[in-house]
N, C-alpha and C. Protein backbone atom coordinates (compact mmCIF):
# COMPACT_ATOMS: atom_id res chain seq x y z
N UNK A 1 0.37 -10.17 -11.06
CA UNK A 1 1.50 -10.57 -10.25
C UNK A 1 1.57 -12.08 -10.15
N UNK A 2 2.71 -12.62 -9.84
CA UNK A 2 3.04 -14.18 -10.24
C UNK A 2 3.19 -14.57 -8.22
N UNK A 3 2.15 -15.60 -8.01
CA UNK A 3 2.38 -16.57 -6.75
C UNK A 3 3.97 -17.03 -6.65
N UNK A 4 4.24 -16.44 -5.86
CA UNK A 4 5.87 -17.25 -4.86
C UNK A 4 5.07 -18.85 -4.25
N UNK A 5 5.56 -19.75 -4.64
CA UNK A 5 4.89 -21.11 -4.53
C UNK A 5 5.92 -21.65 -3.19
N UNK A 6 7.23 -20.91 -2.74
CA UNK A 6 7.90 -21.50 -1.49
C UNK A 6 6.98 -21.38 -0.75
N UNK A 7 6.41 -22.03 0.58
CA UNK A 7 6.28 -22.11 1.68
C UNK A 7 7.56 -21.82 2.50
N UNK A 8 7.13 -20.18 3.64
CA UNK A 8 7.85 -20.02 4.64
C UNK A 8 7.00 -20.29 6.00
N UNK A 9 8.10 -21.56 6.61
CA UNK A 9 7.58 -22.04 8.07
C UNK A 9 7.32 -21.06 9.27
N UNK A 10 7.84 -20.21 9.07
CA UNK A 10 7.30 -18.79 10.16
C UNK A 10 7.47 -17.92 9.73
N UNK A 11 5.98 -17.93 8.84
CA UNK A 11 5.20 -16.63 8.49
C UNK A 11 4.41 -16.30 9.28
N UNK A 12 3.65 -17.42 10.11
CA UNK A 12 2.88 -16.44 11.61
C UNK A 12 3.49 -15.79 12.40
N UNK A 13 4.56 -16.25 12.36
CA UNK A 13 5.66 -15.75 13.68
C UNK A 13 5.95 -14.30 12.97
N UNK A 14 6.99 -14.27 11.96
CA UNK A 14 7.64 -12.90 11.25
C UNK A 14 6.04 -11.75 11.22
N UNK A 15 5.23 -12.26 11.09
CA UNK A 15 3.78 -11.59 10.76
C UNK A 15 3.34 -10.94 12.24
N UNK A 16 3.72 -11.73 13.07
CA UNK A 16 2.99 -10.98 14.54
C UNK A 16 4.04 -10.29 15.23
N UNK A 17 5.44 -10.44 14.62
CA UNK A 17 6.53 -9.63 14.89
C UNK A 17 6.23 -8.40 13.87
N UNK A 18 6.36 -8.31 13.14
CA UNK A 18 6.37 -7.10 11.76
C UNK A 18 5.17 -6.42 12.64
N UNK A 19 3.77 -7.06 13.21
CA UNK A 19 2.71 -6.03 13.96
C UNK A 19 3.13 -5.39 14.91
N UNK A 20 4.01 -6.11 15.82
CA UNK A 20 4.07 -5.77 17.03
C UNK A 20 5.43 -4.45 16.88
N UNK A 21 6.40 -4.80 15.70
CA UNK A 21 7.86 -3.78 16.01
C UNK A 21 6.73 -2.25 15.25
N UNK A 22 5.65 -2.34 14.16
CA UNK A 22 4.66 -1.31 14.06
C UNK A 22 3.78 -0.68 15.00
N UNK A 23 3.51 -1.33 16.16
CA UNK A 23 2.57 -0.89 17.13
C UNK A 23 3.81 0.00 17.90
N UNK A 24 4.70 -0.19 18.25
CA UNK A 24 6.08 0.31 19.03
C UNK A 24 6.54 1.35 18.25
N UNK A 25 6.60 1.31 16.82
CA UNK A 25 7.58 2.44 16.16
C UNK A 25 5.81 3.88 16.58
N UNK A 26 5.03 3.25 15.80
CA UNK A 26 3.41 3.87 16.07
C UNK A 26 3.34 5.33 17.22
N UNK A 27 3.65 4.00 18.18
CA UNK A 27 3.68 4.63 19.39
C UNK A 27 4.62 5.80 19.72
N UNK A 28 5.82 5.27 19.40
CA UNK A 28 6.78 6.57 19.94
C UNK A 28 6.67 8.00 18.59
N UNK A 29 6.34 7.55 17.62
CA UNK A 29 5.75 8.54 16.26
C UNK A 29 4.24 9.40 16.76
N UNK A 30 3.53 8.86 17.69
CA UNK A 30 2.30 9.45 18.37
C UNK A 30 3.13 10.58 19.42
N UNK A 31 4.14 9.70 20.18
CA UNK A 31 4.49 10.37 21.32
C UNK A 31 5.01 12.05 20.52
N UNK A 32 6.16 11.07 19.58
CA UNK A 32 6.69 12.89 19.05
C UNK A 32 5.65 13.61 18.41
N UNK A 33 4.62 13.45 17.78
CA UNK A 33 3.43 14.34 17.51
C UNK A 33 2.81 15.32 19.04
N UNK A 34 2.48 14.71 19.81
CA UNK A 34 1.88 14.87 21.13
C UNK A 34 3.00 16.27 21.77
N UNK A 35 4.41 15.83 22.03
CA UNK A 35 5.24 16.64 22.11
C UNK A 35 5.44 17.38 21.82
N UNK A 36 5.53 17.96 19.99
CA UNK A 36 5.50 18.44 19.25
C UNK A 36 4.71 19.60 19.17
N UNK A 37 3.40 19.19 19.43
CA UNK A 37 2.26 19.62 19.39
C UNK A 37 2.13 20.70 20.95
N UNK A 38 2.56 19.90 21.89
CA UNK A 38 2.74 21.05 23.01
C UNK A 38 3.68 21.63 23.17
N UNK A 39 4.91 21.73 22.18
CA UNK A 39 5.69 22.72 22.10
C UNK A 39 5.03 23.78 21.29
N UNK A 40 4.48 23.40 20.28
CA UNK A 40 4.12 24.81 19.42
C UNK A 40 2.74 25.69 20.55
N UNK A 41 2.50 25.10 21.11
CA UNK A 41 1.28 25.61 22.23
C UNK A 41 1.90 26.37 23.48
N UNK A 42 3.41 26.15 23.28
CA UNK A 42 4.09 26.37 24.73
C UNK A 42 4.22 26.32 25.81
N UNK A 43 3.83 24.73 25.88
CA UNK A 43 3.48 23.72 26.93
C UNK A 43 4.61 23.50 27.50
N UNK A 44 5.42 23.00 26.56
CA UNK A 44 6.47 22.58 27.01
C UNK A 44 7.77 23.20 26.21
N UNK A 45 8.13 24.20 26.52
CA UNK A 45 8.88 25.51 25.96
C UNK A 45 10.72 24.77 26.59
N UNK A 46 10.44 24.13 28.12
CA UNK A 46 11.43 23.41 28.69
C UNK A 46 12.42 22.25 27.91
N UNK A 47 11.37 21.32 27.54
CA UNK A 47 11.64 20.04 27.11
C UNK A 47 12.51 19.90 25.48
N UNK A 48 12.78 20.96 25.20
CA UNK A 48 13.35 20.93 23.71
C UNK A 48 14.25 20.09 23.30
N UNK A 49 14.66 18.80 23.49
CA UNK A 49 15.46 17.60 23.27
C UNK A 49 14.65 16.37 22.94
N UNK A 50 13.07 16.54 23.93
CA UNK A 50 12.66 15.49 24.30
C UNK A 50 11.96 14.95 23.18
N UNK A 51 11.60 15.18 21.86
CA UNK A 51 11.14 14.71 20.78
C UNK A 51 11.75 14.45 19.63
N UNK A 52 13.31 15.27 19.38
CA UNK A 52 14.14 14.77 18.95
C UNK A 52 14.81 13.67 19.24
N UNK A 53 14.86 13.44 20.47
CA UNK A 53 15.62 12.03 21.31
C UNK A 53 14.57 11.16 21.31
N UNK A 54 13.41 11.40 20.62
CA UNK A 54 12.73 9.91 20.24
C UNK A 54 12.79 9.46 18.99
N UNK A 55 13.31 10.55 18.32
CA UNK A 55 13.72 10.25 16.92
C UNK A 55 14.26 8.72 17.04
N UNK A 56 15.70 9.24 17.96
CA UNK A 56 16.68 8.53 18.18
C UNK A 56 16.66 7.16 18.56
N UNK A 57 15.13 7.13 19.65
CA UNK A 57 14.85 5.95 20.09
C UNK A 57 14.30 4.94 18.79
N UNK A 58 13.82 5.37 17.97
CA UNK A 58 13.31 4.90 17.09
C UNK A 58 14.28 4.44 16.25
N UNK A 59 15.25 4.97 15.73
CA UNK A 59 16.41 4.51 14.84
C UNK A 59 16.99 3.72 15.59
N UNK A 60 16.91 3.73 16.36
CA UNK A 60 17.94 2.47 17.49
C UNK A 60 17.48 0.81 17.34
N UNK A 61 15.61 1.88 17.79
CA UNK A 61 15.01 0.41 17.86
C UNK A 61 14.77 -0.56 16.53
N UNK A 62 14.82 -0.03 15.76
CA UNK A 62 14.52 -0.83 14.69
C UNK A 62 15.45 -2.08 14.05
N UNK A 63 16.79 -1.59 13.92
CA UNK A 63 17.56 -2.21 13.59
C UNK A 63 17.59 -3.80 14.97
N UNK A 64 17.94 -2.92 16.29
CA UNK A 64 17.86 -3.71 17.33
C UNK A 64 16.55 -5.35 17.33
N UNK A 65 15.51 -4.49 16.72
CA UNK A 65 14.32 -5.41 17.20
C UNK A 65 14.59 -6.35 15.69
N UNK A 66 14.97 -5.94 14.54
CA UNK A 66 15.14 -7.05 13.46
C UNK A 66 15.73 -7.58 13.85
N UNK A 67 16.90 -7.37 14.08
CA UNK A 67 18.24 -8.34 14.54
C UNK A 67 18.01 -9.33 15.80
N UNK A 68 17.35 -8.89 16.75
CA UNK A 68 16.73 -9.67 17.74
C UNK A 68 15.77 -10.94 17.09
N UNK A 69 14.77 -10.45 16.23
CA UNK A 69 13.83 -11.32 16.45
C UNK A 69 14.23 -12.12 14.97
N UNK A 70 15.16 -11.84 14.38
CA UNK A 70 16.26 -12.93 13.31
C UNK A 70 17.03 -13.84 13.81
N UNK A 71 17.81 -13.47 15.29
CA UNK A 71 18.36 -14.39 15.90
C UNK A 71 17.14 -15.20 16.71
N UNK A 72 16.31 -14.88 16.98
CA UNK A 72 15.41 -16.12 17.60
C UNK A 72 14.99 -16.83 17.19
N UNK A 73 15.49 -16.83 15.25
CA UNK A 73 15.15 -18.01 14.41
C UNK A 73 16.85 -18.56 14.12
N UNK A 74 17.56 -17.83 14.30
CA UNK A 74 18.89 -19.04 14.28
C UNK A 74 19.00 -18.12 12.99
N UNK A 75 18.95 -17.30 12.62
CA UNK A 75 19.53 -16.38 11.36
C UNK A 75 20.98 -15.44 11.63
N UNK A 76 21.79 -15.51 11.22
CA UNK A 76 22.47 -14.24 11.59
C UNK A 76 22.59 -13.01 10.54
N UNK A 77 23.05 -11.86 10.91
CA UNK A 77 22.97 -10.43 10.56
C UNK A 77 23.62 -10.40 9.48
N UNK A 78 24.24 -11.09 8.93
CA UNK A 78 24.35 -11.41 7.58
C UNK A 78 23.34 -11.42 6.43
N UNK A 79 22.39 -12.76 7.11
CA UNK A 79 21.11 -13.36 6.26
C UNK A 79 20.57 -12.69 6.24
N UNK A 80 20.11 -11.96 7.90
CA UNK A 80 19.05 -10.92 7.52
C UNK A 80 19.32 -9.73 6.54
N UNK A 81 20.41 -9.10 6.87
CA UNK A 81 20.83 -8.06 5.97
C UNK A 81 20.69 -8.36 4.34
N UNK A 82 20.57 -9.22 4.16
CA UNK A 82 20.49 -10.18 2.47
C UNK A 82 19.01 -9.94 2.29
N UNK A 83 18.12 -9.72 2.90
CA UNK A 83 16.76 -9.31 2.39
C UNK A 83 16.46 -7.89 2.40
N UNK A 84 16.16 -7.37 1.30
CA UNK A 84 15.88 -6.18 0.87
C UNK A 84 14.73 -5.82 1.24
N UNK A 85 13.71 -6.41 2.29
CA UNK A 85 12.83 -5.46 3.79
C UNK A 85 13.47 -5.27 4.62
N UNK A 86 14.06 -6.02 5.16
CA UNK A 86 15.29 -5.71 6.20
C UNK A 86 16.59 -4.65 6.13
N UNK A 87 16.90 -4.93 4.73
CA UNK A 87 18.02 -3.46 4.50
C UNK A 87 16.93 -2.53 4.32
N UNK A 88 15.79 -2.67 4.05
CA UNK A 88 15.03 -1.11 3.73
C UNK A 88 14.93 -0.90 5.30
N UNK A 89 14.50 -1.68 6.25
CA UNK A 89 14.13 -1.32 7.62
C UNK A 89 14.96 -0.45 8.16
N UNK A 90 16.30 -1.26 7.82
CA UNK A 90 17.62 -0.58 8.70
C UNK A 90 18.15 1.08 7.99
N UNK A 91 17.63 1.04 6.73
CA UNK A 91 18.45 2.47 6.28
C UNK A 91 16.96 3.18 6.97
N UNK A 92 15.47 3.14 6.65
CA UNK A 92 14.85 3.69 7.04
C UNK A 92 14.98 4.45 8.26
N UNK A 93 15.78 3.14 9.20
CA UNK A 93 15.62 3.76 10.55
C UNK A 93 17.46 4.65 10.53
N UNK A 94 18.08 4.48 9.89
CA UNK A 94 19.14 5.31 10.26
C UNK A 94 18.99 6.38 9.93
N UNK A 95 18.08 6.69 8.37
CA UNK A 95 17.31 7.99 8.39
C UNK A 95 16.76 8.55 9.58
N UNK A 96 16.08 8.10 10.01
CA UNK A 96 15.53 9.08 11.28
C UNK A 96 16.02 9.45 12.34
N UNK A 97 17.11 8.27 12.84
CA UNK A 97 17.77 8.45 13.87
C UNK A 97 19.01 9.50 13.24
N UNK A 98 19.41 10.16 11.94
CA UNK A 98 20.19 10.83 11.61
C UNK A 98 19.18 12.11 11.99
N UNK A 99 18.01 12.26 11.36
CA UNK A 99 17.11 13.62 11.46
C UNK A 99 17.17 13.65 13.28
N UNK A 100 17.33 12.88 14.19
CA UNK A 100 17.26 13.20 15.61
C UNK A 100 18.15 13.70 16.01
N UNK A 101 19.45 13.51 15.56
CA UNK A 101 20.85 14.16 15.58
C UNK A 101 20.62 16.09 15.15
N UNK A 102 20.27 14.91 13.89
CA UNK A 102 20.60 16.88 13.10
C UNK A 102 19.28 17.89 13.62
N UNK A 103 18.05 17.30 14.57
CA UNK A 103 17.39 18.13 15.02
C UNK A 103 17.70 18.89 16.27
N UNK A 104 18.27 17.88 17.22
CA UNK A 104 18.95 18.17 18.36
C UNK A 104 19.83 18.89 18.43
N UNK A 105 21.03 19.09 17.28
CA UNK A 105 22.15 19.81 17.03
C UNK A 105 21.37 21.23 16.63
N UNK A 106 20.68 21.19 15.97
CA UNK A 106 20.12 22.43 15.01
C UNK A 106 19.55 23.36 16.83
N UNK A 107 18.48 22.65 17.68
CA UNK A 107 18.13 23.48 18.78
C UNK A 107 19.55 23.85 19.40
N UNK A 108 20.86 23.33 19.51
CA UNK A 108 21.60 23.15 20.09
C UNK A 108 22.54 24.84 19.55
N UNK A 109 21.82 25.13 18.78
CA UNK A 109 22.59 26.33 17.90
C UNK A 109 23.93 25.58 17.22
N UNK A 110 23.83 24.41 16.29
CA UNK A 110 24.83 24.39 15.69
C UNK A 110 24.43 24.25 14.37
N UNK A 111 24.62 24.97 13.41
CA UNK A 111 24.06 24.95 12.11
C UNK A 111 22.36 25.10 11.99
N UNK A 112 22.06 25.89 12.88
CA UNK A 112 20.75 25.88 13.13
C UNK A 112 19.57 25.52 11.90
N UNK A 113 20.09 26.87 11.04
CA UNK A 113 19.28 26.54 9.70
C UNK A 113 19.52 25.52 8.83
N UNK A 114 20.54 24.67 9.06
CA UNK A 114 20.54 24.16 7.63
C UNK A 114 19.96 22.81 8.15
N UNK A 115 20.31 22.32 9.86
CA UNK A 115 19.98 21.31 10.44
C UNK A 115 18.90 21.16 10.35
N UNK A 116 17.97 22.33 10.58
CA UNK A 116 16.82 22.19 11.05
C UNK A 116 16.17 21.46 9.46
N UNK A 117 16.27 21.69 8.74
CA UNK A 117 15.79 21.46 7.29
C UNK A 117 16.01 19.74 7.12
N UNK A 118 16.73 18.98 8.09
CA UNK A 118 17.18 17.88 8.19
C UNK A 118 15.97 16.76 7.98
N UNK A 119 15.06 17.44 9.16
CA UNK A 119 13.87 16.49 9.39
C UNK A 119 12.65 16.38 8.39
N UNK A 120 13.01 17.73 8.14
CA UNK A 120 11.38 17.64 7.02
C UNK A 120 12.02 16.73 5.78
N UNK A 121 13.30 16.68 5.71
CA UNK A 121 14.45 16.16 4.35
C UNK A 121 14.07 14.29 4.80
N UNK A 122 14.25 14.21 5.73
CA UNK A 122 13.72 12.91 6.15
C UNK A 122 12.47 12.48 5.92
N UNK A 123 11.68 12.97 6.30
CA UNK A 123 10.50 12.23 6.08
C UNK A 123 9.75 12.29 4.69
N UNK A 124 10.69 13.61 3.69
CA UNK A 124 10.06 12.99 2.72
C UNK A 124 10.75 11.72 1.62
N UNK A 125 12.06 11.58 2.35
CA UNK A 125 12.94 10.34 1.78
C UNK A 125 11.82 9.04 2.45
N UNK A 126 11.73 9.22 3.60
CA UNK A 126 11.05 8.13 4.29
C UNK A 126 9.73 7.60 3.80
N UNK A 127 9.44 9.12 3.68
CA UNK A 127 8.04 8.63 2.64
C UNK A 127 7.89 7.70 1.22
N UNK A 128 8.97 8.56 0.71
CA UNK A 128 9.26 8.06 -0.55
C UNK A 128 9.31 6.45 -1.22
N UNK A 129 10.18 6.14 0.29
CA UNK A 129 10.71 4.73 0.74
C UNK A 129 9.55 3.93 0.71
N UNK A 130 9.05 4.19 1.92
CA UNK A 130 7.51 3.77 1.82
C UNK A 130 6.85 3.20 0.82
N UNK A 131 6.53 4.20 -0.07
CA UNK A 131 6.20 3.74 -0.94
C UNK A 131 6.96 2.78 -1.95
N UNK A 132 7.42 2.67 -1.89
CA UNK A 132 8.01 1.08 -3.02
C UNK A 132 8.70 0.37 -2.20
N UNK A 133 8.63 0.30 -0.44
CA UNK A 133 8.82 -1.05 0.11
C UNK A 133 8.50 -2.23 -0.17
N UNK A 134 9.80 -2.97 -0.01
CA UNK A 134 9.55 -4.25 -0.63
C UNK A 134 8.74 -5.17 0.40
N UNK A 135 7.84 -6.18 -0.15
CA UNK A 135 6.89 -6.92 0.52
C UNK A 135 7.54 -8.30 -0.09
N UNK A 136 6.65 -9.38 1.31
CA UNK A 136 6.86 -10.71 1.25
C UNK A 136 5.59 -10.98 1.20
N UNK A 137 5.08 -12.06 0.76
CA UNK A 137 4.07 -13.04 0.36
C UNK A 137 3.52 -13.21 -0.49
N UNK A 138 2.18 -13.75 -0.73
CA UNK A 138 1.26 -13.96 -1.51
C UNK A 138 0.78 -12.74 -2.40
N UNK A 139 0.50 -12.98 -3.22
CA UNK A 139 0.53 -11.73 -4.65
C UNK A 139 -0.60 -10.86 -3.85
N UNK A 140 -1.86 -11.42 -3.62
CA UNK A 140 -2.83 -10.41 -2.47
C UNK A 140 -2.34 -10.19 -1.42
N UNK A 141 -1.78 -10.45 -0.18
CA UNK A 141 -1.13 -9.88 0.60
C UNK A 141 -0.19 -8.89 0.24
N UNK A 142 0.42 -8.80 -0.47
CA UNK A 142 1.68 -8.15 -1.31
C UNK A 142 1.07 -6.91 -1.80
N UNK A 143 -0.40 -6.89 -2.60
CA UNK A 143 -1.01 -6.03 -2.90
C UNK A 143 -1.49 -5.08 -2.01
N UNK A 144 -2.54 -5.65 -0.93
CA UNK A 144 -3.04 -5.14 0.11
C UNK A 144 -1.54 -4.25 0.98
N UNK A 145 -0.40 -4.63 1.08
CA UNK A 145 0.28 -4.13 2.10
C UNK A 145 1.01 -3.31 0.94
N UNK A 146 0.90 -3.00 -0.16
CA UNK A 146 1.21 -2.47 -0.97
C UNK A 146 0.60 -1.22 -0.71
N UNK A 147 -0.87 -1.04 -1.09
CA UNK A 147 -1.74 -0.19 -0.92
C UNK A 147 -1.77 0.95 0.90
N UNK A 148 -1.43 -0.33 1.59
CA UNK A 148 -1.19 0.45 3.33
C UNK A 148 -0.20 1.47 2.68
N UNK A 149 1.09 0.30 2.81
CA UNK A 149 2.22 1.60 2.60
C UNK A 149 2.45 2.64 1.89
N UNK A 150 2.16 2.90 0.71
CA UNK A 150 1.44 4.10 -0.34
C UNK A 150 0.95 5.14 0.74
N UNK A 151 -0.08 4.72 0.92
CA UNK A 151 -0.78 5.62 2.03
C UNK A 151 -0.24 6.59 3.14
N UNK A 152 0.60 5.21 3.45
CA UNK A 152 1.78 5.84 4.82
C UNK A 152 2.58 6.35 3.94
N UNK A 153 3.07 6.76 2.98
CA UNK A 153 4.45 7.14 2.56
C UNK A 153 3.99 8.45 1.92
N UNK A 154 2.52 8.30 1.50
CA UNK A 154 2.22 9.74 1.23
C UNK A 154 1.68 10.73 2.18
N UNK A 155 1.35 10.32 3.20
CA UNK A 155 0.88 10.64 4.59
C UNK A 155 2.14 11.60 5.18
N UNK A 156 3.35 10.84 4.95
CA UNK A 156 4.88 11.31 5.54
C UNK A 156 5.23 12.53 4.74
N UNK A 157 4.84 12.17 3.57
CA UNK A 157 5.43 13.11 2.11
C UNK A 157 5.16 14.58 2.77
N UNK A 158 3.74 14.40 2.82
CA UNK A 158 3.01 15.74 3.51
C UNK A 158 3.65 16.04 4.63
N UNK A 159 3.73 15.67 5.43
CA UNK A 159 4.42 15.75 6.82
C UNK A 159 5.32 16.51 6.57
N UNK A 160 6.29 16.28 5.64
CA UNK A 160 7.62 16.86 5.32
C UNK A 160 7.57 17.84 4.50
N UNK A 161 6.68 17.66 3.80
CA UNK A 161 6.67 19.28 3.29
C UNK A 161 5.76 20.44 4.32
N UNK A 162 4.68 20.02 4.74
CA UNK A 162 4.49 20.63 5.40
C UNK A 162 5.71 21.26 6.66
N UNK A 163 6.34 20.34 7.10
CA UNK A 163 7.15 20.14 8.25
C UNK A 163 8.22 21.69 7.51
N UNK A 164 8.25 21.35 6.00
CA UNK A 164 9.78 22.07 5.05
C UNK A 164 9.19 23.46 4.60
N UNK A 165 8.13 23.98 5.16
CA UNK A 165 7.39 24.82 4.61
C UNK A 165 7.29 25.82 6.25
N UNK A 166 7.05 25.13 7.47
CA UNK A 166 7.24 26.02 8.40
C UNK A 166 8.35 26.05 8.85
N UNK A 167 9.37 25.16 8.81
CA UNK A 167 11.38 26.00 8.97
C UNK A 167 11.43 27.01 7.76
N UNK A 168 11.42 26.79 7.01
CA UNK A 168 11.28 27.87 5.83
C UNK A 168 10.90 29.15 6.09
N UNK A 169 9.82 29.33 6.74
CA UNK A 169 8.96 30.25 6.83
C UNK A 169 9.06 30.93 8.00
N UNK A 170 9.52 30.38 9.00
CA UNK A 170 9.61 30.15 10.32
C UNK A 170 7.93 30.11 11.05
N UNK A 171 8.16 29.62 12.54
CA UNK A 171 6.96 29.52 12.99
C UNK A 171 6.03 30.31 13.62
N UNK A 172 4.87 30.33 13.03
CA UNK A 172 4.07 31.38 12.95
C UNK A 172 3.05 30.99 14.11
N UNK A 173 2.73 29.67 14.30
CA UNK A 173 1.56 29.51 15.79
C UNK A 173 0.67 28.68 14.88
N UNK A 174 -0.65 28.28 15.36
CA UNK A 174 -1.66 27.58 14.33
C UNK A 174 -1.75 26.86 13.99
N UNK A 175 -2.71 26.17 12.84
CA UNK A 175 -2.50 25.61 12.14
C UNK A 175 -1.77 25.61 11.10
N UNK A 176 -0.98 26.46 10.87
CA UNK A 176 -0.34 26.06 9.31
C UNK A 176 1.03 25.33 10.21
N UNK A 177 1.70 26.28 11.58
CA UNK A 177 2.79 25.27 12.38
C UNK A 177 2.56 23.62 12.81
N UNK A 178 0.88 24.13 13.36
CA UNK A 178 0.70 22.64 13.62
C UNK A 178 0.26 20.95 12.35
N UNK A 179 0.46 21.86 11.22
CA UNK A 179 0.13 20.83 10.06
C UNK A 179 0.80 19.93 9.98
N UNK A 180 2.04 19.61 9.67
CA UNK A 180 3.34 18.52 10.57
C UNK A 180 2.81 17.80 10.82
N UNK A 181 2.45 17.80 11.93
CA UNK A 181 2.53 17.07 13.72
C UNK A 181 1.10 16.61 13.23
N UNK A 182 -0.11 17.45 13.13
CA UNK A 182 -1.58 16.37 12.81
C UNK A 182 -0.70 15.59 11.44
N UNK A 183 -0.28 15.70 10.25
CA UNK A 183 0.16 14.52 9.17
C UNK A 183 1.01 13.45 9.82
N UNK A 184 2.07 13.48 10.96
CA UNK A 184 2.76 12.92 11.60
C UNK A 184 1.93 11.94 12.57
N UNK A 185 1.05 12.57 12.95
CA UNK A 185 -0.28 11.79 13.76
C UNK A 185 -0.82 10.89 13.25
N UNK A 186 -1.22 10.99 12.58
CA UNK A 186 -2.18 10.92 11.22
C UNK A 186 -1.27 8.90 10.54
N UNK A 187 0.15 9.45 10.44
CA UNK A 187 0.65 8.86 9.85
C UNK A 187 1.12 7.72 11.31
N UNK A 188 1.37 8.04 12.50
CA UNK A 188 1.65 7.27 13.77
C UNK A 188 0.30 6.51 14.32
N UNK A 189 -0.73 7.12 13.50
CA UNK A 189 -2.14 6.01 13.71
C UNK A 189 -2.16 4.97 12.70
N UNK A 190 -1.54 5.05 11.73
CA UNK A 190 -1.16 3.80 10.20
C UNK A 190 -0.43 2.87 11.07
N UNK A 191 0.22 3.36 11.76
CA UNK A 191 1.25 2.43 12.27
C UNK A 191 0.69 1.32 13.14
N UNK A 192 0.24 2.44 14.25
CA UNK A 192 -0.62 1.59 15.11
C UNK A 192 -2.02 0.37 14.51
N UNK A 193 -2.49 1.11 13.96
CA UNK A 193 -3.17 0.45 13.19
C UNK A 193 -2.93 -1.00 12.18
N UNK A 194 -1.91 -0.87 11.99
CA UNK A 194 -1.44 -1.60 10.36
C UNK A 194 -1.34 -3.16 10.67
N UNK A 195 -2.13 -4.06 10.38
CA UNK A 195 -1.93 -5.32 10.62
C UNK A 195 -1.42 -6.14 9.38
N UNK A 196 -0.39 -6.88 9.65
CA UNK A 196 0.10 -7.61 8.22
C UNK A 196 -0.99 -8.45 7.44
N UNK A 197 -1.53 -8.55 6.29
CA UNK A 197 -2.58 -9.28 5.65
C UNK A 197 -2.00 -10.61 5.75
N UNK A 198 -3.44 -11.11 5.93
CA UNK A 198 -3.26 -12.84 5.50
C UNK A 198 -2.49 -13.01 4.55
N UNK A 199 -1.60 -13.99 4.98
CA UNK A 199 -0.68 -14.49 3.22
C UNK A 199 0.65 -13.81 3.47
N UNK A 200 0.65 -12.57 4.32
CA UNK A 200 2.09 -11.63 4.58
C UNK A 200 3.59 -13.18 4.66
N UNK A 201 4.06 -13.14 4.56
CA UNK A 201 5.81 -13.88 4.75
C UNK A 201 5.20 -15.28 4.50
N UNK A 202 4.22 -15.52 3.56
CA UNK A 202 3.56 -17.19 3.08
C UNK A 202 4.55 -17.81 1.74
N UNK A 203 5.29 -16.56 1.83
CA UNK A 203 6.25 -16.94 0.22
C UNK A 203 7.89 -16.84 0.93
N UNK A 204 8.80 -17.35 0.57
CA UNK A 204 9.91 -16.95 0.63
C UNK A 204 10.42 -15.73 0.06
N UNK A 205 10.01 -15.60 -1.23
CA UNK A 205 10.98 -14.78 -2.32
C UNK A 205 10.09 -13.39 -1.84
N UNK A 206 11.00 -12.47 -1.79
CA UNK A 206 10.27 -11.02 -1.94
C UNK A 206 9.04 -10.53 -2.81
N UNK A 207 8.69 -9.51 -3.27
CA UNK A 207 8.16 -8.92 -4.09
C UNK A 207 8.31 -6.78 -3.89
N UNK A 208 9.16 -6.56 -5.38
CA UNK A 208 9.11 -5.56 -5.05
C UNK A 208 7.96 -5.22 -5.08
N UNK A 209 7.68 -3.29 -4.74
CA UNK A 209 6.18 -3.13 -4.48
C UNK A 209 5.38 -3.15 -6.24
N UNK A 210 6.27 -3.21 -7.06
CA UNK A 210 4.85 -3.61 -8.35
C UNK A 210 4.43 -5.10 -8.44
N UNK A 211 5.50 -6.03 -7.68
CA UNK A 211 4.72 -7.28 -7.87
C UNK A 211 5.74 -8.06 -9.04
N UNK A 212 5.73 -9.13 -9.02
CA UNK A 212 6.89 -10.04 -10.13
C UNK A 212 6.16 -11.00 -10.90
């Protein structure tokens, strides 16, 4: 892979933002596991909105928190939209916040079956995504956050098939219902976890995920 030789003046800054909007998405991706998880237990047999409507929170937030923390550099939604992490951010998240719709509608008895098939359809687009997100910086940083996201995107893959395997099947109790929700876990601890590598936004120019 070939060094981007620009210097970008806030790459610490974009770097402890990119951690912090991951610790937040993390979090509410833990919460819908947790939820999830005590619905199939029949914990919470009541609450049937309440993990789909974090879908929602999540598609909201994402777009919201780029656009926020672009204008606190004097960028507007233009510029940002001109970088291809940022359009991946924003379709990513309209993906999900679409699967919160079509999950909510589906409990809602409207198109039940075909809705319901919505979410597992998501996350393995999301996954997919994942994996060949585009990165900023240094050819090793670029690599290293290369290698995270792989991980996470195959982490999701599973999720969704697993997830596309018990609507299918319908839900049976267990582990094979609860397989989802631990890959969804699983994959909401990457998040939490995921710190941008040294070198992350040290380049101007992108790098798709093979590197230029």
């Amino acid at each position: 892979m070939r060094e981007a030789r620009t210097s970008h003046p806030h790459a610490s800054e974009e770097a402890a933002l990119s951690n912090l909007a991951h610790i937040v998405v993390g979090g509410l991706f833990a919460a819908v596991s947790v939820l999830a998880a005590l619905e199939v237990l029949g914990v919470s047999s009541g609450w049937w909105f309440l993990w789909p409507g974090l879908l929602l929170v999540v598609g909201l937030f994402v777009p919201m928190f780029v656009l926020w923390a672009s204008r606190a550099h004097g960028a507007s939604a233009g510029h940002v939209l001109a970088d291809p992490q940022q359009r991946q951010h924003v379709v990513l998240s309209g993906l999900v916040f679409a699967a919160g719709v079509g999950e909510m509608l589906a409990r809602a008895q409207v198109w039940p079956v075909a809705l319901r098939f919505v979410w597992p359809i998501t996350l393995l687009v999301v996954g997919y995504l994942f994996t060949a997100h585009t990165q900023h910086g240094t050819s090793d940083a670029v690599a290293r956050a290369v290698r995270a996201h792989r991980l996470l995107g195959g982490t999701l893959i599973l999720a969704g098939v697993a997830r596309g395997i018990t609507v299918a099947t319908g839900p049976g109790g267990g582990l094979p219902s609860a397989s989802w929700i631990i890959l969804l876990f699983l994959a909401a601890v990457q998040f939490l976890i995921y710190r941008e590598p040294e070198g992350a936004f040290a380049a101007a120019e992108p790098h798709g995920h093979h590197g230029r």
